[in-house]
N, C-alpha and C. Protein backbone atom coordinates (compact mmCIF):
# COMPACT_ATOMS: atom_id res chain seq x y z
N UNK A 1 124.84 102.93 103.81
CA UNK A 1 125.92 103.76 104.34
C UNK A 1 125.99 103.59 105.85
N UNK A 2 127.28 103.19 105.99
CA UNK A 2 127.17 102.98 107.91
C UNK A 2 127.54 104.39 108.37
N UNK A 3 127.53 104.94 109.73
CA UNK A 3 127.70 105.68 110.60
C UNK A 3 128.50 105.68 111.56
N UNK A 4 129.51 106.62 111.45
CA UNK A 4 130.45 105.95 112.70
C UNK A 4 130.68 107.34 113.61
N UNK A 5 130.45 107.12 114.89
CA UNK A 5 130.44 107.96 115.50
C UNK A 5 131.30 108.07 116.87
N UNK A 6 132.63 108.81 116.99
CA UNK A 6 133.49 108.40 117.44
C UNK A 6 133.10 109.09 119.00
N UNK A 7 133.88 108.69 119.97
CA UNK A 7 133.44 109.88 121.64
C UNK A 7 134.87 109.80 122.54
N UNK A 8 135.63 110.12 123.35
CA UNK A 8 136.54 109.88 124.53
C UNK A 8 137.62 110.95 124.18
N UNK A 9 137.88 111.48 122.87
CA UNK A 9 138.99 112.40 122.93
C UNK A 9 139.05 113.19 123.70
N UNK A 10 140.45 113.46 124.62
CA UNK A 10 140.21 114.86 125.47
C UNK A 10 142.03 115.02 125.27
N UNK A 11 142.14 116.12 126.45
CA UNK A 11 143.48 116.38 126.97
C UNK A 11 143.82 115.45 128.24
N UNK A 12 144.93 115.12 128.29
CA UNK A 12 145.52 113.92 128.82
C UNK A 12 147.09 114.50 129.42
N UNK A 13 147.66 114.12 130.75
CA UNK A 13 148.74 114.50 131.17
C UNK A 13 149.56 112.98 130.40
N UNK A 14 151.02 113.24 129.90
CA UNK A 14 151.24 112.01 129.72
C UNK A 14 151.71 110.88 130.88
N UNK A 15 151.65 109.94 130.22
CA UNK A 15 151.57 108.53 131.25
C UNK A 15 150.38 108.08 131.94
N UNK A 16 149.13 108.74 131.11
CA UNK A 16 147.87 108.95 131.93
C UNK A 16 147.43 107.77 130.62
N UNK A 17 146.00 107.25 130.68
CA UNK A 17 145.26 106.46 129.85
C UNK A 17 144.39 106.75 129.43
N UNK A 18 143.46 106.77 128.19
CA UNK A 18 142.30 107.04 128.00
C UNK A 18 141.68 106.12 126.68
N UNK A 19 140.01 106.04 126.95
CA UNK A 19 139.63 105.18 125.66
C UNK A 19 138.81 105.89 125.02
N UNK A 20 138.95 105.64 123.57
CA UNK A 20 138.13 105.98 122.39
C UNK A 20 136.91 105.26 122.36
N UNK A 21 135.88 105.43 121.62
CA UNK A 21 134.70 104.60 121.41
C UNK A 21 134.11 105.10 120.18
N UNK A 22 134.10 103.79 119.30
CA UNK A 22 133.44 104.11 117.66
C UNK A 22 132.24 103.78 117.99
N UNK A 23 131.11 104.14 117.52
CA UNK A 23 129.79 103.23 117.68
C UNK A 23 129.35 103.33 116.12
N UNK A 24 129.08 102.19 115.30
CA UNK A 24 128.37 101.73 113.92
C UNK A 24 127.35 102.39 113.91
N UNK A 25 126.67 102.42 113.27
CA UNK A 25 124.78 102.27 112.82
C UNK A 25 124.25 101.21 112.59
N UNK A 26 125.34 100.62 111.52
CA UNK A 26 125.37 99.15 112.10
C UNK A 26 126.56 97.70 111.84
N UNK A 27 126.25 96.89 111.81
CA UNK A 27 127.31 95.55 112.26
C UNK A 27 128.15 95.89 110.74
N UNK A 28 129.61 96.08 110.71
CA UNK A 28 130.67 96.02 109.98
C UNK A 28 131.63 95.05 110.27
N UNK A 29 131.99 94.75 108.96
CA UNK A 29 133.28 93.17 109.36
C UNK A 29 134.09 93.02 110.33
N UNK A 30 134.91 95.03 109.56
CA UNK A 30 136.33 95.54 110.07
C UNK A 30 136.04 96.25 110.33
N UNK A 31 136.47 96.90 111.85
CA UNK A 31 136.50 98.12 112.32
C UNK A 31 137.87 97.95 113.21
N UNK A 32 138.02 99.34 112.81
CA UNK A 32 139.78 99.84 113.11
C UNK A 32 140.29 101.44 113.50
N UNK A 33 141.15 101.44 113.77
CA UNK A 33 141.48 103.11 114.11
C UNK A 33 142.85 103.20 113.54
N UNK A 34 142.59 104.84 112.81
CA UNK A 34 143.97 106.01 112.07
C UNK A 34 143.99 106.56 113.40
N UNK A 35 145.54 107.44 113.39
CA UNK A 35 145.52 108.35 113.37
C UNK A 35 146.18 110.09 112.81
N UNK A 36 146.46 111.08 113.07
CA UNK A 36 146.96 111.96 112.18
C UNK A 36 147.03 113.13 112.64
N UNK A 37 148.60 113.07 111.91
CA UNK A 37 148.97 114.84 112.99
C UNK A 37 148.93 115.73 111.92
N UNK A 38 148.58 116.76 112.31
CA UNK A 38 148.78 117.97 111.01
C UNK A 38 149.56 117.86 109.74
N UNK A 39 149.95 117.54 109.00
CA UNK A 39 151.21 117.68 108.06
C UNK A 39 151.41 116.63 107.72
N UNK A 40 151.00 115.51 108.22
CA UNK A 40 151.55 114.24 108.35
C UNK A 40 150.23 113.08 107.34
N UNK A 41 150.94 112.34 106.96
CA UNK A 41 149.46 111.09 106.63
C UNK A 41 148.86 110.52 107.62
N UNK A 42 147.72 110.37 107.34
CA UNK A 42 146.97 109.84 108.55
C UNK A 42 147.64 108.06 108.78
N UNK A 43 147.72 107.65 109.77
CA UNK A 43 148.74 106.51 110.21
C UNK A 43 147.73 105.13 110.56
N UNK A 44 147.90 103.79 110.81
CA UNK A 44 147.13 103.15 110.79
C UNK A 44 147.30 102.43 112.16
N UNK A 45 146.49 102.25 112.91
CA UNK A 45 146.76 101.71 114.54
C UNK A 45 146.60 100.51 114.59
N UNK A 46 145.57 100.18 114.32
CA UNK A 46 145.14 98.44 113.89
C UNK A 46 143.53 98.24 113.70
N UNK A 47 143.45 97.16 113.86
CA UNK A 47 141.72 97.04 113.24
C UNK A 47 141.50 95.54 114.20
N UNK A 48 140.24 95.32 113.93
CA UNK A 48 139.91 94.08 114.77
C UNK A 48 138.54 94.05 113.58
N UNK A 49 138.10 92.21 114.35
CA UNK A 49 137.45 91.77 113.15
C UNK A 49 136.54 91.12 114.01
N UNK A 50 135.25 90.63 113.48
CA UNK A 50 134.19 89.62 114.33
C UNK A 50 135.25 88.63 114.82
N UNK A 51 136.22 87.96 114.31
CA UNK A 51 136.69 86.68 114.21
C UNK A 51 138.19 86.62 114.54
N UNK A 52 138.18 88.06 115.45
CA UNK A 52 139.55 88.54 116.00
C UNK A 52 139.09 89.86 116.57
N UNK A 53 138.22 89.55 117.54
CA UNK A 53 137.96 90.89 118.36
C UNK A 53 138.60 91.66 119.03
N UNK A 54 140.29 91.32 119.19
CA UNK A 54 140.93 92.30 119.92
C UNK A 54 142.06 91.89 119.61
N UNK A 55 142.81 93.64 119.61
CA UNK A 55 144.26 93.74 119.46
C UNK A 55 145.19 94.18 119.97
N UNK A 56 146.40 93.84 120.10
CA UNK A 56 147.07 94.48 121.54
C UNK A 56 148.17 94.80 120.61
N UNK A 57 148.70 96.21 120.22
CA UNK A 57 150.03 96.78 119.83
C UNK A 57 150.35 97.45 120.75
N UNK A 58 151.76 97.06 121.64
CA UNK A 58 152.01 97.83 122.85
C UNK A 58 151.03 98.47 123.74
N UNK A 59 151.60 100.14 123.74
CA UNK A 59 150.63 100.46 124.71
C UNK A 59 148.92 100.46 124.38
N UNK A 60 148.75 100.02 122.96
CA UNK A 60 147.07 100.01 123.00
C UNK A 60 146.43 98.97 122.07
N UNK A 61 145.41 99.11 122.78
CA UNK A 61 144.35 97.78 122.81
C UNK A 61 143.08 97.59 122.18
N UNK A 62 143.11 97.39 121.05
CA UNK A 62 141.81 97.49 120.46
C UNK A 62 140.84 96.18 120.46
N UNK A 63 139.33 96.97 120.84
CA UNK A 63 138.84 95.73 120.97
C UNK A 63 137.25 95.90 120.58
N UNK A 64 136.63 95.40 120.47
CA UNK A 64 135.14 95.70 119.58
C UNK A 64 134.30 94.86 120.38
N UNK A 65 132.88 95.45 120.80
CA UNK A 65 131.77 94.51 121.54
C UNK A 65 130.40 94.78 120.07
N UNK A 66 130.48 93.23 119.69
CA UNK A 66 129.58 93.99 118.46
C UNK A 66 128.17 93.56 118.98
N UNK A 67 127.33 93.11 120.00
CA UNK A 67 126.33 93.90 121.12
C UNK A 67 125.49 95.03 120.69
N UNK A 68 126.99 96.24 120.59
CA UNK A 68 126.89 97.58 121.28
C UNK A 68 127.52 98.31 119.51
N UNK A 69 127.94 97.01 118.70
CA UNK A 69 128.36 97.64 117.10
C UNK A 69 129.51 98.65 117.51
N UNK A 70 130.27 98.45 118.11
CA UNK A 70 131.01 99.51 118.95
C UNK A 70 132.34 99.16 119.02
N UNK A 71 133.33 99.14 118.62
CA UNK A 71 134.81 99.53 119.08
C UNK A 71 135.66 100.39 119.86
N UNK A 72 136.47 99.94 120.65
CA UNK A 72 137.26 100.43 121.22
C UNK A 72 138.95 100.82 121.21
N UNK A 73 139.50 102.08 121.67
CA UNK A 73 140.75 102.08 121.69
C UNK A 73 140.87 102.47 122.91
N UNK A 74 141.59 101.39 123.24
CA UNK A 74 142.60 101.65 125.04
C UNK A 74 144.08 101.95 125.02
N UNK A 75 144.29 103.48 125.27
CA UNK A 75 145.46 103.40 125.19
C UNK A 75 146.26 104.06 126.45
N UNK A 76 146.87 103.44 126.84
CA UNK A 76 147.90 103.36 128.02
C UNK A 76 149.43 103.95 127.97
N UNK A 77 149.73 104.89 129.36
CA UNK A 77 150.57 104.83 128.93
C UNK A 77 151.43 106.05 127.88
N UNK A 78 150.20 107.39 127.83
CA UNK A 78 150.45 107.93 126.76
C UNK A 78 151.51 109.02 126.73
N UNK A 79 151.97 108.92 125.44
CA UNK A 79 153.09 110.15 125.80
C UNK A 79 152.79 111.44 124.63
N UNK A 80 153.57 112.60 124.32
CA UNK A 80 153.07 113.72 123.55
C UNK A 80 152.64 113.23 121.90
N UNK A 81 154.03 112.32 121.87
CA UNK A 81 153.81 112.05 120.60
C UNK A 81 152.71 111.27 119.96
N UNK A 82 151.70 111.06 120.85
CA UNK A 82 150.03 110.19 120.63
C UNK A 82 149.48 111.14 120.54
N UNK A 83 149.67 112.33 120.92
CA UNK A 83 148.86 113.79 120.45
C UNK A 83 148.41 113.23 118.82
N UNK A 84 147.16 113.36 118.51
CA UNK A 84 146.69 113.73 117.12
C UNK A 84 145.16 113.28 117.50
N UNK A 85 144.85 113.82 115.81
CA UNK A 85 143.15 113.50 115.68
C UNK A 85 142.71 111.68 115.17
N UNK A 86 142.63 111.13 116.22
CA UNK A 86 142.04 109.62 116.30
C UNK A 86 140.39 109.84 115.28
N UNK A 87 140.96 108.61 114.09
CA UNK A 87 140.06 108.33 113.62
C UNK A 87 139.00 106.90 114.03
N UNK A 88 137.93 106.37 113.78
CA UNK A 88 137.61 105.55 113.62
C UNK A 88 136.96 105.21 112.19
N UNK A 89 137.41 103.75 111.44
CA UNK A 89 137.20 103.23 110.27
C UNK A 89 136.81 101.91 110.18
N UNK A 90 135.96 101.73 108.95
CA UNK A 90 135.17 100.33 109.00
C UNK A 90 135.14 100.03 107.66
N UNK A 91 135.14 98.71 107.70
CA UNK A 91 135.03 98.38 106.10
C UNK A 91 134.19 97.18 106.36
N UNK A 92 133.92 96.36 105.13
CA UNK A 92 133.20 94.74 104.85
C UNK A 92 134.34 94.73 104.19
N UNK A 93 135.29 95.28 103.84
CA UNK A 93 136.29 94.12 102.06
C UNK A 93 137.33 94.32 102.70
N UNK A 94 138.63 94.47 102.76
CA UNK A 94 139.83 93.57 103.03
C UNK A 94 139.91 94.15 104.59
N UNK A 95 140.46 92.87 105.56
CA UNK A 95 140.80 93.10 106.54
C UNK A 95 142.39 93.49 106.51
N UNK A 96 142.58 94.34 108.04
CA UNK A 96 143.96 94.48 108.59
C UNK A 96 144.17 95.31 107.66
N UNK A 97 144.11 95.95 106.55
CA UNK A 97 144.68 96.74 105.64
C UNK A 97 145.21 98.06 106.59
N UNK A 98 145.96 98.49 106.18
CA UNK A 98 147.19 100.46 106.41
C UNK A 98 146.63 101.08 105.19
N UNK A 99 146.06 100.58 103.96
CA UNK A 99 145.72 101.56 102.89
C UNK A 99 143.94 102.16 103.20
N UNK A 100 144.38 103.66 103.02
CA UNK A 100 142.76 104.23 103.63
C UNK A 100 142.45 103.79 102.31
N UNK A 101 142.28 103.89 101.37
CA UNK A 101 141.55 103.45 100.04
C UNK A 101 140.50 101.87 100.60
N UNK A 102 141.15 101.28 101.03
CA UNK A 102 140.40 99.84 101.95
C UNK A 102 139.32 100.12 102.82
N UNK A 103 139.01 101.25 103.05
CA UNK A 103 138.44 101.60 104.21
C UNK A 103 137.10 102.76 103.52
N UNK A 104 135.71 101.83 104.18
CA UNK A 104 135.17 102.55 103.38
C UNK A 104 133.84 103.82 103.81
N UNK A 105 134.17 103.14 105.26
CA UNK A 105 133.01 104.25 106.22
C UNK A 105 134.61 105.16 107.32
N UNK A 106 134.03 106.50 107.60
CA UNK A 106 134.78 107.17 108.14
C UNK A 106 134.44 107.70 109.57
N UNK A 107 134.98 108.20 110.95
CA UNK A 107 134.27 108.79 111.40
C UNK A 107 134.67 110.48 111.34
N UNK A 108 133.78 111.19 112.11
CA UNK A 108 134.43 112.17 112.47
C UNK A 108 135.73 112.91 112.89
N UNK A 109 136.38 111.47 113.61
CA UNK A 109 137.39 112.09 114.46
C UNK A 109 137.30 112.86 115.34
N UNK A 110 138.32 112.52 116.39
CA UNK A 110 138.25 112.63 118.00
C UNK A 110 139.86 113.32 118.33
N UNK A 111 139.77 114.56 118.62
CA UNK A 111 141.75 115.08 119.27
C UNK A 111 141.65 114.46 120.69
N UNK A 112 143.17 113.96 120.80
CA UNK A 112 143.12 113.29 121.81
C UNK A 112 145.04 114.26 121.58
N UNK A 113 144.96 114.49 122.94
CA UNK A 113 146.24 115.96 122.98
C UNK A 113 146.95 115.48 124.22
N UNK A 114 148.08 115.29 124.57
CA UNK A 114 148.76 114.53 125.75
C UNK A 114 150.28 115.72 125.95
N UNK A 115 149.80 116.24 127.17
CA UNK A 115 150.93 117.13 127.43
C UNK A 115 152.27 116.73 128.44
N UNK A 116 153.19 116.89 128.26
CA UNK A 116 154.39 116.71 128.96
C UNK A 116 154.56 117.27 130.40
């Protein structure tokens, strides 16, 4: 069973930046970040892989030092609607997947809240 242990959520003015940090227990294929607003399904941000360590969707940047078994989300740029609870997720079996069923370690989750 891996461990994922997420850290960086805070309150944020928007247009301001801030990064997430997953840390493993240990080395996973895929590691990736949800996220999810109250009411809503949890949403899929992107994932990165040993063999594609970083990803750039607009304003954010995912990128993994596996060193440190550790992933990152850089996100820039932020506005209200990035308000929610940031997950971090890891799997060994299918990469890049949007279906949480694919995904088989979870973390805690991190609120990351961006005011106007």
């Amino acid at each position: 069973q891996v461990q994922l242990v997420e850290s960086g959520g805070e309150s944020v003015q928007a247009g301001g930046s801030l990064e997430l940090s997953c840390r493993a227990s240990s080395f996973v294929l895929v590691m990736g970040w949800f996220r999810q607003v109250p009411g809503k399904e949890r949403e899929f941000v992107g994932a990165v892989t040993q063999r594609d360590p970083a990803s750039v969707r607009g304003r954010f940047t995912i990128s993994r030092d596996d060193t440190q078994n550790t992933v990152y989300l850089q996100m820039n740029d932020l506005k209200p609607e990035d308000t929610a609870v940031y997950y971090c997720a890891a799997t060994n079996g299918v990469v890049f997947s949007s279906r949480l069923a694919d995904w088989h370690f979870w973390g805690q989750g991190t609120q990351v809240t961006v005011s106007s």
